[in-house]
PDB file of N, CA and C in Angstrom:
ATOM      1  N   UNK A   1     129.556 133.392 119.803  1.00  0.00           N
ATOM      2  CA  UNK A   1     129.518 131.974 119.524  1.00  0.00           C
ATOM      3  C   UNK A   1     128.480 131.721 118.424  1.00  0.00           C
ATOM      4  N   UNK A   2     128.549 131.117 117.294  1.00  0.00           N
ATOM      5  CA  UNK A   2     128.249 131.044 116.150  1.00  0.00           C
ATOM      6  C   UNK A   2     127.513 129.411 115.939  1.00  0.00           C
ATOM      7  N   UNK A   3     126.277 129.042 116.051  1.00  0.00           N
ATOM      8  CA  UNK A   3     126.066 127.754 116.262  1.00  0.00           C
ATOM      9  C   UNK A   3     125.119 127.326 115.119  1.00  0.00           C
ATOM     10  N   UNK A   4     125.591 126.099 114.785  1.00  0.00           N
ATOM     11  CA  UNK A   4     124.968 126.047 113.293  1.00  0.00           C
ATOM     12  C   UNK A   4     124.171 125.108 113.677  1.00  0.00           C
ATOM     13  N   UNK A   5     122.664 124.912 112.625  1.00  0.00           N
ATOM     14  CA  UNK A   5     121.682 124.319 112.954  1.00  0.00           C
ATOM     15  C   UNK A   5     122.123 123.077 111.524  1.00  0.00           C
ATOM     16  N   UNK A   6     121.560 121.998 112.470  1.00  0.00           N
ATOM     17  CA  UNK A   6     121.597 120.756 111.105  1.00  0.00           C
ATOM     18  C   UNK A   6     120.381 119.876 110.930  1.00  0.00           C
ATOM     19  N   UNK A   7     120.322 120.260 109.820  1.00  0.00           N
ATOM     20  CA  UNK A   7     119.025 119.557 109.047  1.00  0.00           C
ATOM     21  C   UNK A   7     119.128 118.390 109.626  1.00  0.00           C
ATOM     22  N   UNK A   8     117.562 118.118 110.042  1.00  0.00           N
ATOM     23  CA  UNK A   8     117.182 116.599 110.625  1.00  0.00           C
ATOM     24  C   UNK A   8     117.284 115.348 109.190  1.00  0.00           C
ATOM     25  N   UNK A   9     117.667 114.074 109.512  1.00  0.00           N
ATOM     26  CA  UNK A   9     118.066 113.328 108.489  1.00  0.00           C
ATOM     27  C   UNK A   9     117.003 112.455 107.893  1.00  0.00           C
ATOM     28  N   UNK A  10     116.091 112.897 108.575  1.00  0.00           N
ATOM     29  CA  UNK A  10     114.769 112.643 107.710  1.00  0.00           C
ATOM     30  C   UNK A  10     113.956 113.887 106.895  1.00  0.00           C
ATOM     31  N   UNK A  11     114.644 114.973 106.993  1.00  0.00           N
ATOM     32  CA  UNK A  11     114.475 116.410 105.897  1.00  0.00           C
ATOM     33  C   UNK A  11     115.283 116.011 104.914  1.00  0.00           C
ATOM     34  N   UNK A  12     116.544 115.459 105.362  1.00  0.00           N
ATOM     35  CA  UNK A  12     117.749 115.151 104.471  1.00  0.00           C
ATOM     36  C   UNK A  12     117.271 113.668 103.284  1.00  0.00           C
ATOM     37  N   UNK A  13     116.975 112.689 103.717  1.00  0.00           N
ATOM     38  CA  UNK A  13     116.202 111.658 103.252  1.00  0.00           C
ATOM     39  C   UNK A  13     115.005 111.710 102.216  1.00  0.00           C
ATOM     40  N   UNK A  14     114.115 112.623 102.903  1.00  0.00           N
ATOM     41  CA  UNK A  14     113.392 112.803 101.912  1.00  0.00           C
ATOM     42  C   UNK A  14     113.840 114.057 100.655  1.00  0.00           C
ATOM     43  N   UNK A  15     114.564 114.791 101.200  1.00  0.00           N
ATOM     44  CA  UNK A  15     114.954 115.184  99.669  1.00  0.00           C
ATOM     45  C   UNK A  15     115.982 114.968  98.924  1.00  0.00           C
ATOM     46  N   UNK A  16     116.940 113.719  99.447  1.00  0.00           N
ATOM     47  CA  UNK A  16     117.663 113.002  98.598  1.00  0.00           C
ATOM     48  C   UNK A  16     116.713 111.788  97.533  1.00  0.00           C
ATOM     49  N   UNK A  17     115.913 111.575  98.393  1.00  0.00           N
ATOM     50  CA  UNK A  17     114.828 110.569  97.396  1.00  0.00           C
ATOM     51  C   UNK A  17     114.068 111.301  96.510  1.00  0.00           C
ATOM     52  N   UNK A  18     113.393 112.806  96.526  1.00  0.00           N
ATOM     53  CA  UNK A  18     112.648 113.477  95.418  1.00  0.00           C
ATOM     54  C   UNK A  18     113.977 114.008  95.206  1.00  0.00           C
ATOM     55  N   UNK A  19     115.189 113.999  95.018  1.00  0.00           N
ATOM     56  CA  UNK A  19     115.609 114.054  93.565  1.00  0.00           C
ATOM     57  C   UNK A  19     116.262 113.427  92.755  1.00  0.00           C
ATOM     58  N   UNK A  20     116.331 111.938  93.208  1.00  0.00           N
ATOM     59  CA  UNK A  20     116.744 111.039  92.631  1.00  0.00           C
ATOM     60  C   UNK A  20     115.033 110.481  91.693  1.00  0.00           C
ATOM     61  N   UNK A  21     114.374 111.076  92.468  1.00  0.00           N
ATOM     62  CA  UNK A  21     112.591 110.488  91.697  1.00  0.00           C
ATOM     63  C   UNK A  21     112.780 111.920  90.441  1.00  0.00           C
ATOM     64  N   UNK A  22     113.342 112.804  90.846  1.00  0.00           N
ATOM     65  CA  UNK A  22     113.374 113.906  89.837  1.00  0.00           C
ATOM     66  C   UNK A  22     114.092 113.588  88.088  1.00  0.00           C
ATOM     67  N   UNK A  23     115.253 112.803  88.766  1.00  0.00           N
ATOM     68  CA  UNK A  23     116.484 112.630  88.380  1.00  0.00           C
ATOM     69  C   UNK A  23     115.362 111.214  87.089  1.00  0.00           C
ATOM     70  N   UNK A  24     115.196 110.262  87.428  1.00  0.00           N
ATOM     71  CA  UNK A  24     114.484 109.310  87.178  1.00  0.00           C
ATOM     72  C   UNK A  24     113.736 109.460  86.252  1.00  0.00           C
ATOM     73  N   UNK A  25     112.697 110.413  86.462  1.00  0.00           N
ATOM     74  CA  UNK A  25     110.955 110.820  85.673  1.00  0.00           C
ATOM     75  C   UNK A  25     111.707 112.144  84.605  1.00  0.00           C
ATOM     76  N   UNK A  26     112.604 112.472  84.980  1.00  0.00           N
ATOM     77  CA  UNK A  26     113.093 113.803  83.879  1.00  0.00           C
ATOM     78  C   UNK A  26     112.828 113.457  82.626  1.00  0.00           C
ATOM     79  N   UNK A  27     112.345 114.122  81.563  1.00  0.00           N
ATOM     80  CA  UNK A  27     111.674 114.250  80.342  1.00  0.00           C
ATOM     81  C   UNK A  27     110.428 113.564  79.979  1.00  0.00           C
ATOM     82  N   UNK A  28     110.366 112.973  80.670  1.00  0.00           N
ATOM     83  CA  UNK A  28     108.521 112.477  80.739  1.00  0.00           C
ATOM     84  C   UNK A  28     107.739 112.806  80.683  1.00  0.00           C
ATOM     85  N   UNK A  29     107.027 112.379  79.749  1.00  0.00           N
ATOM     86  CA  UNK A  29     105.283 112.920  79.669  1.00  0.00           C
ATOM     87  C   UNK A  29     104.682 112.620  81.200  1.00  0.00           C
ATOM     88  N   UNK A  30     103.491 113.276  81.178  1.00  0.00           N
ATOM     89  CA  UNK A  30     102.363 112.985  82.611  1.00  0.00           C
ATOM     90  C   UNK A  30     102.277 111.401  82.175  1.00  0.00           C
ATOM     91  N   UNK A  31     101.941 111.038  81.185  1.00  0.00           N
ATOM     92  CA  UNK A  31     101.466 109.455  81.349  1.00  0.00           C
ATOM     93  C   UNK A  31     102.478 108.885  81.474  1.00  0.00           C
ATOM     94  N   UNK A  32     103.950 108.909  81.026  1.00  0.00           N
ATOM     95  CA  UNK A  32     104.722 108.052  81.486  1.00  0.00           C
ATOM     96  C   UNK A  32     105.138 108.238  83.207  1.00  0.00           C
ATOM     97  N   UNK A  33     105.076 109.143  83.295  1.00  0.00           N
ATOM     98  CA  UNK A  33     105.756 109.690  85.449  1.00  0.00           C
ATOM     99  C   UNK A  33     104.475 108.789  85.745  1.00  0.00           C
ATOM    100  N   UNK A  34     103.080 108.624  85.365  1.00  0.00           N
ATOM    101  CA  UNK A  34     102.398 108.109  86.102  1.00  0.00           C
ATOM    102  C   UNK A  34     102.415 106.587  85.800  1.00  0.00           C
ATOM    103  N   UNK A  35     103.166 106.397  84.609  1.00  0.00           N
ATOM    104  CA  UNK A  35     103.176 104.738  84.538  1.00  0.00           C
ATOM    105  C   UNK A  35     104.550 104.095  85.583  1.00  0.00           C
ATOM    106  N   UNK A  36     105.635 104.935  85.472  1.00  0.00           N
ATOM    107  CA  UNK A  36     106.877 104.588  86.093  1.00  0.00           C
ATOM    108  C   UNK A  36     106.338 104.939  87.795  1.00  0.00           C
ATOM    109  N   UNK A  37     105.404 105.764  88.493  1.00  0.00           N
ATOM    110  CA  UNK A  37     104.617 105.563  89.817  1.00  0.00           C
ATOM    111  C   UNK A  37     103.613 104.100  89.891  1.00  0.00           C
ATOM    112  N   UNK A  38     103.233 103.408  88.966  1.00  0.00           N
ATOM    113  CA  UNK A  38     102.159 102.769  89.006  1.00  0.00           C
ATOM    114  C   UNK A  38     103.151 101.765  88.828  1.00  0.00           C
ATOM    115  N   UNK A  39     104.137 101.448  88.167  1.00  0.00           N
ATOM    116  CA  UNK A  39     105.399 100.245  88.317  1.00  0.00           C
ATOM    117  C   UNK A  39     106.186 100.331  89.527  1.00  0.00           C
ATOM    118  N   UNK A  40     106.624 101.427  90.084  1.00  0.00           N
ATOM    119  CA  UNK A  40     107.028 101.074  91.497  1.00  0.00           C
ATOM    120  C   UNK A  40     105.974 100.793  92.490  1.00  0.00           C
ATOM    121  N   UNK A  41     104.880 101.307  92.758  1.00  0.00           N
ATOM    122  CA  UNK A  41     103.610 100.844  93.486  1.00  0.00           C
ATOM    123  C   UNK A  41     103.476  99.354  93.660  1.00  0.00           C
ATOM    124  N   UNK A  42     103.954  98.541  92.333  1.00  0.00           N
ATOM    125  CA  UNK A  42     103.500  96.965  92.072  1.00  0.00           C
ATOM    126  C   UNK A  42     105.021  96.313  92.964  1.00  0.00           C
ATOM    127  N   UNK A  43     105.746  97.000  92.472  1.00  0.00           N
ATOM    128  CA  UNK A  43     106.965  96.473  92.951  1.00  0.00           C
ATOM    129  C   UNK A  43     107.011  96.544  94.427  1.00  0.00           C
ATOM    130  N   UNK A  44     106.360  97.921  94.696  1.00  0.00           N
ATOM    131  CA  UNK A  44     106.584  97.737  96.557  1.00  0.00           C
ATOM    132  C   UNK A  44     105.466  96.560  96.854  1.00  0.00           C
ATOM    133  N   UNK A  45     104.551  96.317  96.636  1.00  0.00           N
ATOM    134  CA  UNK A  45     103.576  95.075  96.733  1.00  0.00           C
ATOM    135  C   UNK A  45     104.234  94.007  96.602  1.00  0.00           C
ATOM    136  N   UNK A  46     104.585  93.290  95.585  1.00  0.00           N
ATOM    137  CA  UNK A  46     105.573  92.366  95.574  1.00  0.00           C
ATOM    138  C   UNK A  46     106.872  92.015  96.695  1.00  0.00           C
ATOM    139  N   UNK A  47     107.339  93.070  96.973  1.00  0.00           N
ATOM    140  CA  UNK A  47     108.290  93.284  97.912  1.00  0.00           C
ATOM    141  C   UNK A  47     107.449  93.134  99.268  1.00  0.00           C
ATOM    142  N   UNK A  48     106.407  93.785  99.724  1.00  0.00           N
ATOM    143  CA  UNK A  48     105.785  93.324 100.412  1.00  0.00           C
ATOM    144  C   UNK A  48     105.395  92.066 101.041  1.00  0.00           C
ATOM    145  N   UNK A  49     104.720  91.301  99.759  1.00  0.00           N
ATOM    146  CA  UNK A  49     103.960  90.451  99.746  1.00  0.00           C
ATOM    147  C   UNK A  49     105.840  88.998 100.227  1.00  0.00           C
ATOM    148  N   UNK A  50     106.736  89.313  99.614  1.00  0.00           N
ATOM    149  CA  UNK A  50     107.592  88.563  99.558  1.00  0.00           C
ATOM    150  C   UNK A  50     107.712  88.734 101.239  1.00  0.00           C
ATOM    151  N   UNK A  51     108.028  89.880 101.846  1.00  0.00           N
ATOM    152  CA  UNK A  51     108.463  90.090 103.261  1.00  0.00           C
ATOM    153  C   UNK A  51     107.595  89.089 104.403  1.00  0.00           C
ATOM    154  N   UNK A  52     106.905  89.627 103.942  1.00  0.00           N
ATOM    155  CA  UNK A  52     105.150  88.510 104.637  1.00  0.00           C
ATOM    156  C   UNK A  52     105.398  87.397 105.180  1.00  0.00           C
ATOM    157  N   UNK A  53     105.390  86.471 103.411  1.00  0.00           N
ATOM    158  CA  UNK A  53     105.958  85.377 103.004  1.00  0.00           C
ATOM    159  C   UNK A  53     107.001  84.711 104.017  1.00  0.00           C
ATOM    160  N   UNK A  54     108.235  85.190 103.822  1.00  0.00           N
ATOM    161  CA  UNK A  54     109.493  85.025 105.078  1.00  0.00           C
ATOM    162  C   UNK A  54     109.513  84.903 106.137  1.00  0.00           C
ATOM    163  N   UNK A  55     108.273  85.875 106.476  1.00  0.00           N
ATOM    164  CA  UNK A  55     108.339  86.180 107.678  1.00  0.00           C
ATOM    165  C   UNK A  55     107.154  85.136 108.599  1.00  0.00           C
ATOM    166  N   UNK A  56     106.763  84.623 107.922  1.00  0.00           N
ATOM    167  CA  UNK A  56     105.408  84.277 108.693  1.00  0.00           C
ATOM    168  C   UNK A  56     105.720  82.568 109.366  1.00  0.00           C
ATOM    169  N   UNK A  57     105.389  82.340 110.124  1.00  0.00           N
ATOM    170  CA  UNK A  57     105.861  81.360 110.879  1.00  0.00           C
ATOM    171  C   UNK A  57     105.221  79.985 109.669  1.00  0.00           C
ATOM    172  N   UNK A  58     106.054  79.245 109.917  1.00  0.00           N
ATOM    173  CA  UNK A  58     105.801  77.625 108.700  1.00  0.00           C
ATOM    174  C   UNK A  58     104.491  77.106 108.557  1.00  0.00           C
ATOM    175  N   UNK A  59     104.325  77.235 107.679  1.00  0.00           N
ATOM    176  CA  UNK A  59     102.817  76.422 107.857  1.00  0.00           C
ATOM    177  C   UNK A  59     101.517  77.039 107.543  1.00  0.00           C
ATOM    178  N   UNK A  60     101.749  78.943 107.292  1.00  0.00           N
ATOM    179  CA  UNK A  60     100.735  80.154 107.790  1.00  0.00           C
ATOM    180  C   UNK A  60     100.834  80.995 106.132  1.00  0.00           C
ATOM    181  N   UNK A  61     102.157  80.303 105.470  1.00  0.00           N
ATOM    182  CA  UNK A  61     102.140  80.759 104.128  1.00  0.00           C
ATOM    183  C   UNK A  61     100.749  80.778 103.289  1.00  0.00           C
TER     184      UNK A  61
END
């Protein structure tokens, strides 16, 4: 009996996301991979800061 093991989908997840980040930053200098990290950083903040926002009961904005 021959039983195959399957990658957990958070092994799977994270390396569908580093290589779409691969895919993304390809031919880049160090200063640009670190400017296009330092523009998504702002963006997850924003996104953040928006979630907050929504979420927070009336009045607490």
């Amino acid at each position: 009996m021959r039983t195959e093991t399957r990658e957990p989908d958070c092994v799977r997840w994270k390396r569908l996301g580093a290589e779409r980040i691969r895919r993304e930053t390809e031919g880049m200098t160090r200063e640009e991979v670190l400017a296009w990290w330092r523009e998504r950083e702002l963006e997850l903040k924003r996104l953040r800061e928006e979630r907050k926002q929504a979420t927070s009961p009336v009045g607490e904005a």
